[in-house]
N, C-alpha and C. Protein backbone atom coordinates (compact mmCIF):
# COMPACT_ATOMS: atom_id res chain seq x y z
N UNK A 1 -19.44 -0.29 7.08
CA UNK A 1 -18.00 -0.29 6.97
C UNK A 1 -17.56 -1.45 6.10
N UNK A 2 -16.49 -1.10 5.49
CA UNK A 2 -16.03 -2.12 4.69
C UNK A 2 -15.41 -3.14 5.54
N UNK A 3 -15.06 -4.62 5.26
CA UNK A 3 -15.18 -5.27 6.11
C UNK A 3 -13.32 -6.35 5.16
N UNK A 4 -12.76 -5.17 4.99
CA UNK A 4 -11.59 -5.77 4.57
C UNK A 4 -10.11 -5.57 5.40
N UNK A 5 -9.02 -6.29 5.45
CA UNK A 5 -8.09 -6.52 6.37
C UNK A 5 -7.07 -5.76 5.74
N UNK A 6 -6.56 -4.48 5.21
CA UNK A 6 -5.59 -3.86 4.09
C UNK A 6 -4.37 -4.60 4.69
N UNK A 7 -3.74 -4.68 3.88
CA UNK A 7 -2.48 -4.94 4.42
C UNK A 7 -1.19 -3.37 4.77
N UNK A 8 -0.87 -3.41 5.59
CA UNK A 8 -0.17 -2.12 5.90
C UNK A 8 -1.15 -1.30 6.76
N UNK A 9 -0.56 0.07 7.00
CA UNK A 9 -1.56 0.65 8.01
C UNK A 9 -2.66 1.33 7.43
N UNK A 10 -3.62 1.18 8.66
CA UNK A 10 -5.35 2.17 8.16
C UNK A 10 -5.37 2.31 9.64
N UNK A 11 -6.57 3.17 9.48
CA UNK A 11 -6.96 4.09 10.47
C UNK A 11 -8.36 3.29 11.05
N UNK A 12 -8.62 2.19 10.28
CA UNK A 12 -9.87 1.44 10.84
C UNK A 12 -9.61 0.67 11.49
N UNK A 13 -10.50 1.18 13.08
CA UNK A 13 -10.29 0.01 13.67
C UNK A 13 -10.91 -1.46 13.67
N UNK A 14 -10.48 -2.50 13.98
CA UNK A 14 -10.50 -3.83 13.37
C UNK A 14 -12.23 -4.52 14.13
N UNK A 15 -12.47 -3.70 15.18
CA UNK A 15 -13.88 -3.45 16.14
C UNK A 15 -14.99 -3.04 14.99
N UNK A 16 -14.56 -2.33 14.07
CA UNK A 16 -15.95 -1.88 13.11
C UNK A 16 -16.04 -2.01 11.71
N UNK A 17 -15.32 -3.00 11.57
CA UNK A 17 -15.02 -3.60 9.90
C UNK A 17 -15.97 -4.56 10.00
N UNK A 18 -17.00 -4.35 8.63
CA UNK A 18 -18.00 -5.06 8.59
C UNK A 18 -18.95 -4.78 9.21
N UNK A 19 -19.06 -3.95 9.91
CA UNK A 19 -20.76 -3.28 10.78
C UNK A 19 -21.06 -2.32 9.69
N UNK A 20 -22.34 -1.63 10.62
CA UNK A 20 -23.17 -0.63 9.87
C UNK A 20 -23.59 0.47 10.96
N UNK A 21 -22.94 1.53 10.84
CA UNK A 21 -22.95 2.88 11.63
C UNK A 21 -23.50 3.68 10.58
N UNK A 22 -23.71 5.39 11.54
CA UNK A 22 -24.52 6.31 11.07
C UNK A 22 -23.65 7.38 10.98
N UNK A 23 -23.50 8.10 9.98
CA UNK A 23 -22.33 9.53 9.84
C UNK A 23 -22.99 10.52 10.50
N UNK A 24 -22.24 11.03 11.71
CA UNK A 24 -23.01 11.92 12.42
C UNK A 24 -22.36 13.67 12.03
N UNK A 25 -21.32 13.32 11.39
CA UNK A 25 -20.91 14.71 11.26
C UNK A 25 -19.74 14.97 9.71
N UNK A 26 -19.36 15.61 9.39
CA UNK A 26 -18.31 15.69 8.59
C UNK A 26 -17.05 16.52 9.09
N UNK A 27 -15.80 15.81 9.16
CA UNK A 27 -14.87 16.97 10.29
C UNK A 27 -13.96 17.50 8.79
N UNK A 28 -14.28 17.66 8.00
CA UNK A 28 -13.38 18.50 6.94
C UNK A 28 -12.40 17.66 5.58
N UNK A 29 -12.33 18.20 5.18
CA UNK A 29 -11.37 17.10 4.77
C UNK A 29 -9.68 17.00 4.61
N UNK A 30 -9.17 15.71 4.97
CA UNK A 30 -7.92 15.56 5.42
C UNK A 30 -6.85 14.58 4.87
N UNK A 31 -5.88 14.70 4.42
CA UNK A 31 -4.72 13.44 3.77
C UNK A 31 -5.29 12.14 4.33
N UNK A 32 -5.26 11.58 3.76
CA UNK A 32 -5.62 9.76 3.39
C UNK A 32 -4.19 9.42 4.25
N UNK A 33 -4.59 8.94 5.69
CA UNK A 33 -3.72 8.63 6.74
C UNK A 33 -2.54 7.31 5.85
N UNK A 34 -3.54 6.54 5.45
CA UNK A 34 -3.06 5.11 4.91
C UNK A 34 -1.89 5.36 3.88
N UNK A 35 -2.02 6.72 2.74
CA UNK A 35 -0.82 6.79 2.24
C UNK A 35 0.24 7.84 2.91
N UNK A 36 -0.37 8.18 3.49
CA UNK A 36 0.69 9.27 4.63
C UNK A 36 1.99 8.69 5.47
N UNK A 37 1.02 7.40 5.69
CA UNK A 37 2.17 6.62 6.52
C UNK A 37 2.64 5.85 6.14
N UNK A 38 2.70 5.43 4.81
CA UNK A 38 3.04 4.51 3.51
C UNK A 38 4.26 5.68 2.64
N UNK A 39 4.01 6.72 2.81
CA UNK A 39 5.53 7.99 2.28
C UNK A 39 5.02 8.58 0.86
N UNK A 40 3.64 8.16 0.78
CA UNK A 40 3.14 8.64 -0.78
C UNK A 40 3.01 10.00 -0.34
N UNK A 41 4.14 11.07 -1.39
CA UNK A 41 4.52 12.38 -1.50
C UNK A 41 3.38 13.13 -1.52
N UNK A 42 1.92 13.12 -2.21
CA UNK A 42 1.02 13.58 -2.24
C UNK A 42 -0.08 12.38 -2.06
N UNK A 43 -0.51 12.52 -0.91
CA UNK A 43 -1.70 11.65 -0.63
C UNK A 43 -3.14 12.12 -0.94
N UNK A 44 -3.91 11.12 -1.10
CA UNK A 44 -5.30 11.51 -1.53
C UNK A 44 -5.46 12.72 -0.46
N UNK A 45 -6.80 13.68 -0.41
CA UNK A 45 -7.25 14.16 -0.11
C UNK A 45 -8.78 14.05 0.14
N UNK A 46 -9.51 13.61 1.01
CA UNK A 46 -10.72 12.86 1.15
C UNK A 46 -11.44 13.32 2.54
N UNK A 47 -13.13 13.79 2.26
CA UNK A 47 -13.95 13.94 3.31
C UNK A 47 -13.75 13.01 4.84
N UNK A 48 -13.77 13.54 6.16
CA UNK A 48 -12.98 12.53 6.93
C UNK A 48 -14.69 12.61 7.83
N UNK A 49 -15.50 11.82 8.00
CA UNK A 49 -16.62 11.69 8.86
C UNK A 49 -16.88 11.11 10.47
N UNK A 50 -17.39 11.55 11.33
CA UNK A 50 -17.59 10.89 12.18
C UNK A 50 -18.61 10.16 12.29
N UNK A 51 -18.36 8.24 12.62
CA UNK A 51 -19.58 7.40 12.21
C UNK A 51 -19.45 6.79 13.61
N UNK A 52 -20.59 7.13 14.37
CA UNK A 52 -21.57 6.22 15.47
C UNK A 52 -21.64 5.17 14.86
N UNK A 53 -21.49 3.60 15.86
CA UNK A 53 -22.07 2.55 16.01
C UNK A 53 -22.93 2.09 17.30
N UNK A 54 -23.71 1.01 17.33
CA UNK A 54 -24.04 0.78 18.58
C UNK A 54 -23.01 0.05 19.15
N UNK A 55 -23.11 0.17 20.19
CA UNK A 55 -21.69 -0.23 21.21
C UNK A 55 -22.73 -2.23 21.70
N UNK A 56 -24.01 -2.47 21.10
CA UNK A 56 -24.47 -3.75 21.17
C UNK A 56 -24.19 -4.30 19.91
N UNK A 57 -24.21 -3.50 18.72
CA UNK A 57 -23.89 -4.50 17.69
C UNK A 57 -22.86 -4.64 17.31
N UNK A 58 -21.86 -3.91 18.26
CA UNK A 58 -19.68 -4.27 18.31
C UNK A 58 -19.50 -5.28 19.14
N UNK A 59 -20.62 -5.36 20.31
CA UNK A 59 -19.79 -6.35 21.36
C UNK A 59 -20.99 -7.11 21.99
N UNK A 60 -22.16 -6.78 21.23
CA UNK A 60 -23.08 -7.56 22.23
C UNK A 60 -23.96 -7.14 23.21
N UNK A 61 -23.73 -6.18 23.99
CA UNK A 61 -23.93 -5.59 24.89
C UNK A 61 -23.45 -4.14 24.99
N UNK A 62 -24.24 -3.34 25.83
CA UNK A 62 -24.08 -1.79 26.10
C UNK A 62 -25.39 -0.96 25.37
N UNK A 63 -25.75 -0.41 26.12
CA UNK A 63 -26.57 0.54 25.55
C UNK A 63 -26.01 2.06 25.11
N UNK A 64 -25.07 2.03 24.42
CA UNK A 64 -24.32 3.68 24.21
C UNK A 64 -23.70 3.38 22.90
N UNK A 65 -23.33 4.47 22.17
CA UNK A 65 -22.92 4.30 20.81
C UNK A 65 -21.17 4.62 21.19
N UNK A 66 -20.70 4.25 19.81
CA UNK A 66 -19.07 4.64 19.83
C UNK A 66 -18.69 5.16 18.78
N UNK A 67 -17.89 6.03 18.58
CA UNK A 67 -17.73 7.01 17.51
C UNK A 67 -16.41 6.91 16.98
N UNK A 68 -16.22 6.57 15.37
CA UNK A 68 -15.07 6.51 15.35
C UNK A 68 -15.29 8.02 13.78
N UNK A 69 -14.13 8.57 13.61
CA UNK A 69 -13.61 9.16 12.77
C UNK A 69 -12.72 8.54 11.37
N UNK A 70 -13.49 8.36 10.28
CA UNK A 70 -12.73 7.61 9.45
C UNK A 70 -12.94 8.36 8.05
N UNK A 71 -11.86 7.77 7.24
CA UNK A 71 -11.94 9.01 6.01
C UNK A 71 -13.17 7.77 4.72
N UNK A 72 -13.62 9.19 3.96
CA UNK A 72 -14.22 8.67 2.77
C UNK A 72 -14.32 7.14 2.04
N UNK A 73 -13.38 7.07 1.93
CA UNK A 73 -13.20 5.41 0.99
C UNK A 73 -13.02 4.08 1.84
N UNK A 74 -12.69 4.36 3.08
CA UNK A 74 -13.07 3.25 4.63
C UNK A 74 -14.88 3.08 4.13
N UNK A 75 -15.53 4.21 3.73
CA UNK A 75 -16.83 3.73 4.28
C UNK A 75 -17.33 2.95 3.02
N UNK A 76 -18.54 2.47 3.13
CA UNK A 76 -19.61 1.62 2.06
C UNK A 76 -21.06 1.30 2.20
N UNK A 77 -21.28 2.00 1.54
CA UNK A 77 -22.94 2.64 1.58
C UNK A 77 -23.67 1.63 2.12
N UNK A 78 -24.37 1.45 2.55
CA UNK A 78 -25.78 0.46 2.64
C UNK A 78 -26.88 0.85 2.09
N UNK A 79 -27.76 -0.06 0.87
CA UNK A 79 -28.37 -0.23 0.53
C UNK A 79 -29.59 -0.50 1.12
N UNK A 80 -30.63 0.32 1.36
CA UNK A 80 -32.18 0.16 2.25
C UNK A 80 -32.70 -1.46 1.82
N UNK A 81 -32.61 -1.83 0.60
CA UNK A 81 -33.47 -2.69 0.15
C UNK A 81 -32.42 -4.61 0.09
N UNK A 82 -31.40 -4.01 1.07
CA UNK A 82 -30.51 -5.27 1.61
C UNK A 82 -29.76 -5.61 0.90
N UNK A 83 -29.59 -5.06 -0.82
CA UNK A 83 -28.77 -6.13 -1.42
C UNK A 83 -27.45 -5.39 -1.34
């Protein structure tokens, strides 16, 4: 996840900015919440995914994942080889 603070509203919650979750599904694709609620007349249109985290590497503790739903351009790839 991208690990930036937008100013105005997003749909990311502030719990998974800056981690690294797994896309478990794709739910279709749907208006870009962020300009929706900003009054932009035609908002992007963008793949909206559901991404598992571990619920230990949000808070430390728990053995269970947490699932959030976030659109296309919230996310940011990870690179296997770290950089």
């Amino acid at each position: 996840m991208r690990a930036v603070d937008p100013v105005g509203h997003t749909r990311v919650p502030r719990y998974v900015r800056g981690h690294v979750g797994r896309i478990v599904e794709c739910q279709g694709r749907w208006a870009l919440a962020d300009e929706s609620a900003a009054g932009v007349a035609e908002p992007r249109v963008e793949p909206v995914y559901t991404v598992a985290f571990a619920a230990a590497d949000l808070w430390g503790e728990g053995g269970h994942e947490v699932t959030v739903d976030l659109w296309e351009s919230y996310i940011e790839r990870v690179r296997k080889d770290g950089a």
